[in-house]
N, C-alpha and C. Protein backbone atom coordinates (compact mmCIF):
# COMPACT_ATOMS: atom_id res chain seq x y z
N UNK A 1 7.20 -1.33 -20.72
CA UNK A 1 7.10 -2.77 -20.71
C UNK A 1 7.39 -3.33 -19.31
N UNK A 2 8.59 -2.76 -18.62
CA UNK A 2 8.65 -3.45 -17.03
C UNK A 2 7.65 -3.28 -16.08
N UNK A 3 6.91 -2.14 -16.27
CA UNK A 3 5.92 -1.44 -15.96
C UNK A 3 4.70 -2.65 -15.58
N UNK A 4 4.27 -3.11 -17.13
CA UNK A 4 3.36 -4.29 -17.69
C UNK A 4 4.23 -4.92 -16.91
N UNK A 5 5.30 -5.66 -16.87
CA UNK A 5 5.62 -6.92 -15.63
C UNK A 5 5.78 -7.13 -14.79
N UNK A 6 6.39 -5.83 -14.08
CA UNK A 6 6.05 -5.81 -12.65
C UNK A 6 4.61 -5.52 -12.13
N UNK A 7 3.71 -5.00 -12.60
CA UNK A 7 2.16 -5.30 -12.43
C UNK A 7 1.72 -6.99 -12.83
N UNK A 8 1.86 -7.73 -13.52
CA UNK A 8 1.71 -8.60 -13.45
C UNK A 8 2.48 -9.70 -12.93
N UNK A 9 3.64 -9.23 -12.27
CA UNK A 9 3.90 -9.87 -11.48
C UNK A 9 3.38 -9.48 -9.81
N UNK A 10 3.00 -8.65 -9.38
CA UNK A 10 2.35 -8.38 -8.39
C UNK A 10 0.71 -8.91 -8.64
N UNK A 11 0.38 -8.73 -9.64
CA UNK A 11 -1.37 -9.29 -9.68
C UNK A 11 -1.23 -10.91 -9.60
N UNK A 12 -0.27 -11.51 -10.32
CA UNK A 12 -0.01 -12.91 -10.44
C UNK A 12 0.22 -13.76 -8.75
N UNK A 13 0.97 -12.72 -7.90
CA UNK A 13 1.28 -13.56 -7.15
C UNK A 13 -0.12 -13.06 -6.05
N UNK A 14 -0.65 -12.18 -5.33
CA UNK A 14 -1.69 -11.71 -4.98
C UNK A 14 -2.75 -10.76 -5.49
N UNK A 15 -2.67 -11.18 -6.78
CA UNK A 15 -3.50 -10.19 -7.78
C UNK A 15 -5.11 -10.12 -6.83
N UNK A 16 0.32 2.93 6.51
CA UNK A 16 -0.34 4.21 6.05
C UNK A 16 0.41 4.41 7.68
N UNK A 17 0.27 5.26 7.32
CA UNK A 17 1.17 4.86 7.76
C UNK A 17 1.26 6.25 9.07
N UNK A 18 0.54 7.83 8.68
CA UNK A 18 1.43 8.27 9.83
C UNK A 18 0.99 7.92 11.49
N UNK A 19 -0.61 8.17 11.41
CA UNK A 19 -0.90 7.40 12.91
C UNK A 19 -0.80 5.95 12.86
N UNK A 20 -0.56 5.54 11.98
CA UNK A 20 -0.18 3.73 11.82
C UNK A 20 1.34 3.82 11.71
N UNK A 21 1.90 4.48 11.73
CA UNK A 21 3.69 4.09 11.87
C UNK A 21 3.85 3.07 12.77
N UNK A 22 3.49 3.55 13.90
CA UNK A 22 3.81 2.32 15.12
C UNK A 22 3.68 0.81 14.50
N UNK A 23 2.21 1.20 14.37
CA UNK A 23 1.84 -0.76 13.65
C UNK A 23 2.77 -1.17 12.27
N UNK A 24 2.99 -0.42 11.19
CA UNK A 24 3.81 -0.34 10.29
C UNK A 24 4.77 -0.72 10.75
N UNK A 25 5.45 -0.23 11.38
CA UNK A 25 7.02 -0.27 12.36
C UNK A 25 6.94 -1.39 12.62
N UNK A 26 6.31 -1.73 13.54
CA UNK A 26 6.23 -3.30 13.88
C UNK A 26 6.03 -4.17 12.72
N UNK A 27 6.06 -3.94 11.91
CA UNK A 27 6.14 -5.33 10.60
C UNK A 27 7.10 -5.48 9.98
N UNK A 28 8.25 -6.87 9.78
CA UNK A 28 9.18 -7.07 9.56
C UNK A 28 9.57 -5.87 8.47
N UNK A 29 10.77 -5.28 8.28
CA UNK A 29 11.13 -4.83 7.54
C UNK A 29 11.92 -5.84 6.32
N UNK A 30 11.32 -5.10 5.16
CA UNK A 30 12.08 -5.74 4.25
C UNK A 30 13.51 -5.05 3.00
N UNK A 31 13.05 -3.71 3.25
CA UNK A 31 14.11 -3.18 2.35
C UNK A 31 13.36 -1.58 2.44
N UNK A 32 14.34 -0.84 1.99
CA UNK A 32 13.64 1.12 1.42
C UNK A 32 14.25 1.19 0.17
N UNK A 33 13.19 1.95 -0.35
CA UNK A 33 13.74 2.31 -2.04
C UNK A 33 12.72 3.83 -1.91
N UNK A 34 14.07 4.44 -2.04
CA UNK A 34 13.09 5.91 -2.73
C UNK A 34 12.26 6.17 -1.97
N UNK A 35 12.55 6.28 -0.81
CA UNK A 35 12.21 7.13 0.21
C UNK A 35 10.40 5.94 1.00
N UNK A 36 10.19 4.88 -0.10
CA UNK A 36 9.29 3.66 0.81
C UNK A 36 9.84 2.82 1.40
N UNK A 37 8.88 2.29 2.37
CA UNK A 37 9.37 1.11 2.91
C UNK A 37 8.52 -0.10 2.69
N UNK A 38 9.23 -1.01 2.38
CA UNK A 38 8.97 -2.09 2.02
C UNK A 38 9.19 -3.12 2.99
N UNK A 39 7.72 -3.49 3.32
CA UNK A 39 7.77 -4.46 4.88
C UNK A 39 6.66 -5.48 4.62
N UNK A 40 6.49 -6.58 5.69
CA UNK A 40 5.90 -7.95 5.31
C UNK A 40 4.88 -7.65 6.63
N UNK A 41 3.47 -7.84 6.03
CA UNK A 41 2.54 -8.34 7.06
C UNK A 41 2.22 -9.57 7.59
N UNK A 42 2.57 -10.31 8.75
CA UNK A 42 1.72 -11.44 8.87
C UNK A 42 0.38 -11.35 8.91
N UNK A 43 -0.36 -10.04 9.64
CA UNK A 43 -1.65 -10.41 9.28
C UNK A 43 -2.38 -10.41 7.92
N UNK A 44 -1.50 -9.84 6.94
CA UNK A 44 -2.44 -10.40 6.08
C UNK A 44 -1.59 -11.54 5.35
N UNK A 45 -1.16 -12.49 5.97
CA UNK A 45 -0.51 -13.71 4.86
C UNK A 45 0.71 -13.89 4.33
N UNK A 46 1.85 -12.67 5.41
CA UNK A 46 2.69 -12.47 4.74
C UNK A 46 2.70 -11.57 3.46
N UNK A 47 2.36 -10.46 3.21
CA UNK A 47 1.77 -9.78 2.03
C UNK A 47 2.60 -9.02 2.62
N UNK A 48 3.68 -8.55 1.30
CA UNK A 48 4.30 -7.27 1.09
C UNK A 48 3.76 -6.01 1.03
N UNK A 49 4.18 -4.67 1.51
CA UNK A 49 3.57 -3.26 1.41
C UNK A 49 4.73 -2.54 0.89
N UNK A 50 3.95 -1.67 0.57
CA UNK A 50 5.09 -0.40 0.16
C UNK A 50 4.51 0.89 1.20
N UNK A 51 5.20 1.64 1.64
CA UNK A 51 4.26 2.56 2.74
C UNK A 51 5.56 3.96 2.78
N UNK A 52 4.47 4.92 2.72
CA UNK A 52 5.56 6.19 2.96
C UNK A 52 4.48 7.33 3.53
N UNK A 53 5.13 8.10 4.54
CA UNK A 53 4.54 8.79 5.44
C UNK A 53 4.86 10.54 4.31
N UNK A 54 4.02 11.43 4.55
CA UNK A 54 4.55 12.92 4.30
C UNK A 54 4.27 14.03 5.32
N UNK A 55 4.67 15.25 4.53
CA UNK A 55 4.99 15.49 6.00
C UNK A 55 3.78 16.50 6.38
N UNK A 56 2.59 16.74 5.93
CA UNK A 56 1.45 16.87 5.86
C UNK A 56 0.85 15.53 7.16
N UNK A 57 1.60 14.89 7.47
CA UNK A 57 1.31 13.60 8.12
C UNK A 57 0.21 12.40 7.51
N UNK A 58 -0.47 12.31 6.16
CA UNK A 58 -0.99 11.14 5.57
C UNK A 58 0.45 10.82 5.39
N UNK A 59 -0.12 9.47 5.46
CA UNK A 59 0.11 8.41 5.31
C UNK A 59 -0.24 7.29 4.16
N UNK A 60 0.40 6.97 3.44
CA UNK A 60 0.00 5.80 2.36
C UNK A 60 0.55 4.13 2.36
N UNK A 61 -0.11 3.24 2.02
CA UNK A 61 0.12 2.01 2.08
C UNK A 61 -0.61 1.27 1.06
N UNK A 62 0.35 0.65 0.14
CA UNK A 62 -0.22 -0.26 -0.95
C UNK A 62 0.45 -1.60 -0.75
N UNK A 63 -0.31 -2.42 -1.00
CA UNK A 63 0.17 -4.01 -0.38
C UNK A 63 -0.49 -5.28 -0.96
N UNK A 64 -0.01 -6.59 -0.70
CA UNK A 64 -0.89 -7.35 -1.49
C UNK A 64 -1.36 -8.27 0.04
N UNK A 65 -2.52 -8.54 -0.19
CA UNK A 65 -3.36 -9.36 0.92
C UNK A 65 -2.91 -10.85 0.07
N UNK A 66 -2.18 -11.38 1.16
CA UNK A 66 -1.46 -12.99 0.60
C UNK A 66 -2.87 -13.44 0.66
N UNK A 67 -3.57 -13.44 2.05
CA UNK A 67 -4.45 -13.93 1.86
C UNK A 67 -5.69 -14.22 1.38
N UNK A 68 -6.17 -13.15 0.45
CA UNK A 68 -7.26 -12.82 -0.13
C UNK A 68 -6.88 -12.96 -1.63
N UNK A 69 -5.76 -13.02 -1.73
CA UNK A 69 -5.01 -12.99 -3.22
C UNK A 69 -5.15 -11.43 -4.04
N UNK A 70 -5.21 -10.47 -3.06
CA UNK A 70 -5.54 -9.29 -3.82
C UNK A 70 -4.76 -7.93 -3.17
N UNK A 71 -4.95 -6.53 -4.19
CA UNK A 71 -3.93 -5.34 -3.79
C UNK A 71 -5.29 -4.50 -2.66
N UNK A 72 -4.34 -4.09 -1.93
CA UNK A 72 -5.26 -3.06 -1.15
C UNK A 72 -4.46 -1.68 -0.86
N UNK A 73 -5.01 -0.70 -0.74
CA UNK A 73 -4.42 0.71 -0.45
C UNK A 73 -5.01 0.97 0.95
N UNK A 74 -4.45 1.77 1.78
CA UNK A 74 -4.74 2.54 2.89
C UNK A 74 -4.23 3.45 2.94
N UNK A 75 -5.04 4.67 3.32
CA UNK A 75 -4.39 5.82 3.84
C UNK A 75 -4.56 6.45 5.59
N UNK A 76 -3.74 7.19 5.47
CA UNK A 76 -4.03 7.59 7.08
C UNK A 76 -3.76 8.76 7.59
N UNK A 77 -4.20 10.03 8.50
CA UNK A 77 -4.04 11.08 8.75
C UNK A 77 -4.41 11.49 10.25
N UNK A 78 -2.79 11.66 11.68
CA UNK A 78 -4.00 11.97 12.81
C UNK A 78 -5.04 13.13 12.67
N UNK A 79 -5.23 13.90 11.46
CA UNK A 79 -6.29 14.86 11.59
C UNK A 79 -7.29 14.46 11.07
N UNK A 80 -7.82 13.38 10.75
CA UNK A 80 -8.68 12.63 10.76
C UNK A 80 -9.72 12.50 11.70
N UNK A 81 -9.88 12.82 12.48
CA UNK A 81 -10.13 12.08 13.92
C UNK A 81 -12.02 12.01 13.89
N UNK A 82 -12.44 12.16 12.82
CA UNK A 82 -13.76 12.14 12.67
C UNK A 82 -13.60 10.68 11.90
N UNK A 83 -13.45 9.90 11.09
CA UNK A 83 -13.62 8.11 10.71
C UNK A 83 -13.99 7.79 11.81
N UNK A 84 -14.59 7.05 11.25
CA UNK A 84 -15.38 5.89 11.90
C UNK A 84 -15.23 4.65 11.42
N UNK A 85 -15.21 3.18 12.25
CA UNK A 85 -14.78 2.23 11.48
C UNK A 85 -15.97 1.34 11.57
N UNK A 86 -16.22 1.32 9.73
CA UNK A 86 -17.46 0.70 9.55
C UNK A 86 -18.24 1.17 8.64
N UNK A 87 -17.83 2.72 8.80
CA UNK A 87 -18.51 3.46 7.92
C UNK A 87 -17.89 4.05 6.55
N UNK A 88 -18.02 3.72 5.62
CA UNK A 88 -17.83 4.13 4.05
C UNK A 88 -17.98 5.36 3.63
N UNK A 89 -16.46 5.80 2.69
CA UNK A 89 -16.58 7.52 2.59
C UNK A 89 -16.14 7.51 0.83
N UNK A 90 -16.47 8.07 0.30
CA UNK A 90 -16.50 8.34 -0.94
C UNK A 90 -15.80 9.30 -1.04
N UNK A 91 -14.21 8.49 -2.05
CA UNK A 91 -13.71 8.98 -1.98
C UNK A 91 -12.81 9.26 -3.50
N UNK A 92 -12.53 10.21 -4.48
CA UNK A 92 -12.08 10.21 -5.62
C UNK A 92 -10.20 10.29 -5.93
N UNK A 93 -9.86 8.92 -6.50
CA UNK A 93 -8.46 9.79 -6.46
C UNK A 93 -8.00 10.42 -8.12
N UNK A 94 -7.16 11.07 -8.10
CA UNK A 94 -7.03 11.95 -9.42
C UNK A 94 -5.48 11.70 -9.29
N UNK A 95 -4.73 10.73 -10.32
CA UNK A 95 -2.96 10.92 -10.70
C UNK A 95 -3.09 11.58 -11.98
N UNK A 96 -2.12 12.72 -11.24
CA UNK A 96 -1.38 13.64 -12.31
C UNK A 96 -2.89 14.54 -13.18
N UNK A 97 -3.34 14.61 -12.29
CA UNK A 97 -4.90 15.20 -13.21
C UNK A 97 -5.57 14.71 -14.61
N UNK A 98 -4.97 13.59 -14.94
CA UNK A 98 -5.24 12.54 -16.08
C UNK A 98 -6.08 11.56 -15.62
N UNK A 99 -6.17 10.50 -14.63
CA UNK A 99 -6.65 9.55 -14.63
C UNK A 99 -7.68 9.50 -13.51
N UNK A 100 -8.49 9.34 -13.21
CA UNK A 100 -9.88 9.49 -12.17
C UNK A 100 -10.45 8.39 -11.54
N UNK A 101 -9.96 8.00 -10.53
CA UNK A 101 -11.05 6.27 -10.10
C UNK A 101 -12.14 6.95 -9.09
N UNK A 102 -13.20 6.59 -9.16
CA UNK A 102 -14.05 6.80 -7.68
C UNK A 102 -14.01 5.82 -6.77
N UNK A 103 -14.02 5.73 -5.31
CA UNK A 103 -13.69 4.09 -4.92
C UNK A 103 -14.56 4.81 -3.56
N UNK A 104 -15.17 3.79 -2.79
CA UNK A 104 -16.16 3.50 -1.84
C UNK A 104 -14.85 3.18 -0.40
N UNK A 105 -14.12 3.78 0.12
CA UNK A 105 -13.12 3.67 1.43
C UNK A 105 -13.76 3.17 2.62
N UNK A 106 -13.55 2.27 2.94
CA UNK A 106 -13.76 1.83 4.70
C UNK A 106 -12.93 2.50 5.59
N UNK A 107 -13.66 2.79 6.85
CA UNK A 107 -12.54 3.16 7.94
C UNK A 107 -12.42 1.93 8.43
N UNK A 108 -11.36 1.75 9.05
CA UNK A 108 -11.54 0.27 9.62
C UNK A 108 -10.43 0.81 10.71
N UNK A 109 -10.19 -0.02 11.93
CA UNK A 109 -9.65 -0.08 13.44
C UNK A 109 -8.32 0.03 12.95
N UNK A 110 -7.09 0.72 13.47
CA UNK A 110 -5.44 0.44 13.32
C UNK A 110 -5.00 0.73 14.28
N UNK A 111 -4.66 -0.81 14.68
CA UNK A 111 -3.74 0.34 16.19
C UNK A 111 -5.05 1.08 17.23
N UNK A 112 -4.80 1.99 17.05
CA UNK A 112 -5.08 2.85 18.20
C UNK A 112 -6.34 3.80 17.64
N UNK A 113 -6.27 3.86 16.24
CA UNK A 113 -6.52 4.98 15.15
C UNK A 113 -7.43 4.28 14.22
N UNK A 114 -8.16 4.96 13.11
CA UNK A 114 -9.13 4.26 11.90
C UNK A 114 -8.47 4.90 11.12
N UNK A 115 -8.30 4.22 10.02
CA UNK A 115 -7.60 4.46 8.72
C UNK A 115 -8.47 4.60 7.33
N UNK A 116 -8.14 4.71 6.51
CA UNK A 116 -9.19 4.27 5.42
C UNK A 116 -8.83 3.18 4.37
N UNK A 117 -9.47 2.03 4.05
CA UNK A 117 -8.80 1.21 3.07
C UNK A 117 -10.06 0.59 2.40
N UNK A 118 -9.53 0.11 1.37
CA UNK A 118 -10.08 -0.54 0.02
C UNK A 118 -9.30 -2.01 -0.08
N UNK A 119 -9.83 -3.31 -0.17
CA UNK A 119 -8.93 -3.90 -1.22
C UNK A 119 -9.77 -4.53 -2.36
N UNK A 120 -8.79 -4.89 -3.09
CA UNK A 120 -9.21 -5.44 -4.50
C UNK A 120 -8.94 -4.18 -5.54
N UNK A 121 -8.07 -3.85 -5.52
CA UNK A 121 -7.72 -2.47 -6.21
C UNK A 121 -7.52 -2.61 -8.31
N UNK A 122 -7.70 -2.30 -9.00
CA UNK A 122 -7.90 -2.69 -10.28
C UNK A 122 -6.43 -2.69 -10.55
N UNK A 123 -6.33 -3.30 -12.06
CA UNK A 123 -4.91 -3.23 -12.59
C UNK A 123 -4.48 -2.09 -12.89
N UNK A 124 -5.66 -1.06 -13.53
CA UNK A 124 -5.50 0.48 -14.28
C UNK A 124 -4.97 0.82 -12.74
N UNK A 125 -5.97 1.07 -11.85
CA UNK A 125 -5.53 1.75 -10.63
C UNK A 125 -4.00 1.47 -10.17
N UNK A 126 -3.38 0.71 -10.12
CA UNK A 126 -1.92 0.09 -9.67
C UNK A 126 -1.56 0.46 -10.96
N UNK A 127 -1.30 0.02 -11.98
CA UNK A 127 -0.75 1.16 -13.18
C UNK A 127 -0.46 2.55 -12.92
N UNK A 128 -1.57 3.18 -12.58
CA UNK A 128 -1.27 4.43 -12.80
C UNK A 128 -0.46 4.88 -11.60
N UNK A 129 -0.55 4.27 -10.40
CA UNK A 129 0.02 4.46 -8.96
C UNK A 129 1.16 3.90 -8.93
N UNK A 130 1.72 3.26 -10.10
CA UNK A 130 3.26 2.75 -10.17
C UNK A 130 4.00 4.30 -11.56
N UNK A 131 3.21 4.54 -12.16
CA UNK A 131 3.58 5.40 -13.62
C UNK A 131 3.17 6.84 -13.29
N UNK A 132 2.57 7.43 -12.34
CA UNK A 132 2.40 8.74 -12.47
C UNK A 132 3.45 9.37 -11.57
N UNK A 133 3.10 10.77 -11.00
CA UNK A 133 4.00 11.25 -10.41
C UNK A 133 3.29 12.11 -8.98
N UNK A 134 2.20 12.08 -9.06
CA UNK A 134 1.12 12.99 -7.89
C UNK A 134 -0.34 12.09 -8.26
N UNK A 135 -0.45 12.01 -7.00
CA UNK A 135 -2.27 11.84 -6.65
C UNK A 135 -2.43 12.78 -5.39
N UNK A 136 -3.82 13.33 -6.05
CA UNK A 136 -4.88 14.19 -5.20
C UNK A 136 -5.78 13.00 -4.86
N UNK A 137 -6.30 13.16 -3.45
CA UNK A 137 -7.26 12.92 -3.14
C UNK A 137 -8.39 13.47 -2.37
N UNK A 138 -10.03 13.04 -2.84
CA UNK A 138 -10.68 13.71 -2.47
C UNK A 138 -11.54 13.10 -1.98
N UNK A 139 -12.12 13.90 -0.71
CA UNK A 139 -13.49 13.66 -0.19
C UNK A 139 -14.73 14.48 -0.30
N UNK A 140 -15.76 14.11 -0.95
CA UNK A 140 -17.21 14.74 -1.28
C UNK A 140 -16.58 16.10 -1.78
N UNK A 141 -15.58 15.89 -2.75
CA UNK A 141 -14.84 17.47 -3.73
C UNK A 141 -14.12 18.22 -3.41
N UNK A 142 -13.87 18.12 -2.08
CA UNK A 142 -12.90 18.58 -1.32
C UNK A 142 -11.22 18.14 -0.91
N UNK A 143 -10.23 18.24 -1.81
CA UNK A 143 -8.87 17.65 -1.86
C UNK A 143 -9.01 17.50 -0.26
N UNK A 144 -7.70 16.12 -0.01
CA UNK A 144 -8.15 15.84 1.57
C UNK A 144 -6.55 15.31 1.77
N UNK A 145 -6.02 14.99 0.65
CA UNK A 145 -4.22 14.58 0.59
C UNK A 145 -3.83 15.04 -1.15
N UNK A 146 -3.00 15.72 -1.42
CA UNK A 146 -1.85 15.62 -2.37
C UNK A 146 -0.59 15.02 -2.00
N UNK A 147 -0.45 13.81 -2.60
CA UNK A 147 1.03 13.06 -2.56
C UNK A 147 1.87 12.55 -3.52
N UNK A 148 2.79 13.20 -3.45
CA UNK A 148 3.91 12.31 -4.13
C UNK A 148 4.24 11.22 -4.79
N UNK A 149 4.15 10.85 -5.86
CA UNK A 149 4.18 9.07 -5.79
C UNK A 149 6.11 8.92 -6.83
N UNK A 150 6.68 10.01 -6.14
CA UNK A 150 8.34 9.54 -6.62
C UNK A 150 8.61 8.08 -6.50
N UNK A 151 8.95 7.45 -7.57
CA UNK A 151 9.86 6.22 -6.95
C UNK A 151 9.32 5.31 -6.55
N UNK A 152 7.40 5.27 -7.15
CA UNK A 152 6.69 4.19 -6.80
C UNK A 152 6.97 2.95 -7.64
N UNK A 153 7.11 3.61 -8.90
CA UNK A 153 7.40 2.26 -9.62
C UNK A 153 8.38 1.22 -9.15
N UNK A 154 9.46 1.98 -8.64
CA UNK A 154 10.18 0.88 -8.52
C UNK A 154 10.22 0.32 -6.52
N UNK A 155 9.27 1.16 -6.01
CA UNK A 155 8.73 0.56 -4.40
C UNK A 155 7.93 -0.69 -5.17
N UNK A 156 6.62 -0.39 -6.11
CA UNK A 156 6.23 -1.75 -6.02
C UNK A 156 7.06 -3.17 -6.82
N UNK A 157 8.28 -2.67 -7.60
CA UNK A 157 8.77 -3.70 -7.79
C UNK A 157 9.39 -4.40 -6.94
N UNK A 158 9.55 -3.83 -5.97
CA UNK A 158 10.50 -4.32 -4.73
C UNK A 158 9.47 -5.01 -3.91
N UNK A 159 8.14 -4.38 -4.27
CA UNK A 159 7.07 -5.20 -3.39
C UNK A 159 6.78 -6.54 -4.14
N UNK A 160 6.76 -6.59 -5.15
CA UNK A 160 6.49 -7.55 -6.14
C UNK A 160 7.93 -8.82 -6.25
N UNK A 161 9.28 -8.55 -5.64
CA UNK A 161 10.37 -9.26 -5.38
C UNK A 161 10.27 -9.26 -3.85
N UNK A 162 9.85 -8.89 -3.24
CA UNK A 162 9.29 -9.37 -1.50
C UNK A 162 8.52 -10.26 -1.21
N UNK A 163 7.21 -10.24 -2.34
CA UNK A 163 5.98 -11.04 -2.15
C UNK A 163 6.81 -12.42 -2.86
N UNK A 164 7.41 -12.09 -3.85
CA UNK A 164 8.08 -13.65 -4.72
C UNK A 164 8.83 -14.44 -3.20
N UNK A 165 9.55 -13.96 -2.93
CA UNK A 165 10.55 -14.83 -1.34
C UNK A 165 9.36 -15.36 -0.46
N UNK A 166 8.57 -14.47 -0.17
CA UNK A 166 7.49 -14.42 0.98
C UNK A 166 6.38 -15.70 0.46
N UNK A 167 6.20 -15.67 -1.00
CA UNK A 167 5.32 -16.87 -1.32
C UNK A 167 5.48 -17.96 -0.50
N UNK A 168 6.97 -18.98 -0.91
CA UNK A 168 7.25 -20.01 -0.21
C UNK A 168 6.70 -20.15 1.33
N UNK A 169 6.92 -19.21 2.61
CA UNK A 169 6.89 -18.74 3.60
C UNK A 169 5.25 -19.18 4.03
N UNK A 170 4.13 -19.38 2.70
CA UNK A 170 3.24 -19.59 2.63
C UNK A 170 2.50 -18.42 3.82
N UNK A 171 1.03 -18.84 4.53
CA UNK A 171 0.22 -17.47 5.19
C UNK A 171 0.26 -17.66 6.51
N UNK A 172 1.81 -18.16 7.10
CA UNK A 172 1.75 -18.48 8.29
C UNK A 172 1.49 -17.26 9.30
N UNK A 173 1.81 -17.22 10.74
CA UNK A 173 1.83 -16.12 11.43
C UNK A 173 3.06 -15.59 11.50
N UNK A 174 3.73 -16.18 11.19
CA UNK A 174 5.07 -15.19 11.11
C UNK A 174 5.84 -14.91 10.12
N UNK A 175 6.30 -13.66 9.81
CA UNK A 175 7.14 -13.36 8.67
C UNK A 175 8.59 -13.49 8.62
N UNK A 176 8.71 -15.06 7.86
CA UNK A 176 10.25 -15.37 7.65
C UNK A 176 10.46 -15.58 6.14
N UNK A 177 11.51 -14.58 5.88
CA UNK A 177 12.25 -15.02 4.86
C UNK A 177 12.98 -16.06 4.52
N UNK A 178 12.52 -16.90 3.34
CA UNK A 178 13.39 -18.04 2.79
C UNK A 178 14.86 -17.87 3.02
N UNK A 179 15.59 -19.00 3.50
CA UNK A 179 16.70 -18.79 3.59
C UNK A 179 17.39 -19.04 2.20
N UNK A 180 18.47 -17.47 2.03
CA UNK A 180 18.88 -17.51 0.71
C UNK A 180 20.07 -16.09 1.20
N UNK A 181 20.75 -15.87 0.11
CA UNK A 181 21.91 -15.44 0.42
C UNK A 181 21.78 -13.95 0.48
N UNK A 182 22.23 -13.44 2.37
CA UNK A 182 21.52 -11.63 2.72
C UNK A 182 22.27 -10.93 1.99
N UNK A 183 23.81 -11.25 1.26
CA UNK A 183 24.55 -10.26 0.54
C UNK A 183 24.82 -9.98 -1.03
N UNK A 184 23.70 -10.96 -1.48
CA UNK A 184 23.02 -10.70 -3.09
C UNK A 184 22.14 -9.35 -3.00
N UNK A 185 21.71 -9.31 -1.73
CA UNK A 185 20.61 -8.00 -2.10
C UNK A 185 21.43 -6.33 -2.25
């Protein structure tokens, strides 16, 4: 059931990290839970992420675009170095070998590096990426990341109580937290 509300509270309010650390890094920090970090983008609107690096070096990032009102994922790998940004890769993810999305990935510019991202991510998809415990991912059938997803559920609730403060803050350029009391947290 918290499951169901913290997804709808993340869809309600806006319903990668290893060659992107740097840029990651640079975005306000907001808290770690379980090994994510939970940080605020101004470029996209003030939109909370959850982001955790492994040691395979992908990189993952799930977040809500304040400004688009929607979830987006990115991943990232320097052994990558063939993306291109612009160009679309088909790509399948598989949690826990139960659940299957196919999704159409952009590379797009980061930093220094091209990453791959999607947004507008479904509710099932964020369900299962808050409730499972492993996603494979693949390119044209070929696994391309196995990761971890320990302790997501409760990264995106923390993303979903980041984005709540960050609302007020509205989609300015800078990420400030409402003033409210730092030793409740």
């Amino acid at each position: 059931m918290f499951a169901r509300l913290c997804l709808l509270s993340i869809l309600s309010m806006g319903a990668v990290v290893a060659p992107a650390a740097a840029k990651d890094n640079a975005a306000p920090a907001w808290g770690q839970v379980g090994g994510w970090n939970i940080r605020v983008d101004p470029t996209f609107g003030n939109g909370c992420f959850a982001t955790q690096s492994y040691e395979d070096g992908t990189g993952i990032r799930l977040g809500i675009d304040a400004n688009s009102q929607s979830l987006y994922i990115m991943l990232a790998n320097p052994a990558w170095k063939s993306l291109e940004a612009g160009k679309t890769y088909p790509v399948r993810f598989v949690f826990d070998q139960a659940s299957t999305y196919d999704s159409e990935l952009a590379g797009g510019p980061w930093g220094d590096t091209v990453v791959l991202g999607r947004v507008g991510l479904s509710a099932d998809f964020v369900r299962d990426f808050m409730e499972r415990t492993g996603l494979r991912v693949y390119y044209r059938g070929a696994p391309i990341a196995q990761l971890s997803l320990r302790n997501t559920y409760a990264a995106l609730a923390e993303v979903a109580k980041c984005q709540a403060e960050m609302r007020p803050a509205g989609a300015g350029n800078a990420a400030v937290r409402p003033a409210s009391d730092p030793f409740s947290r």
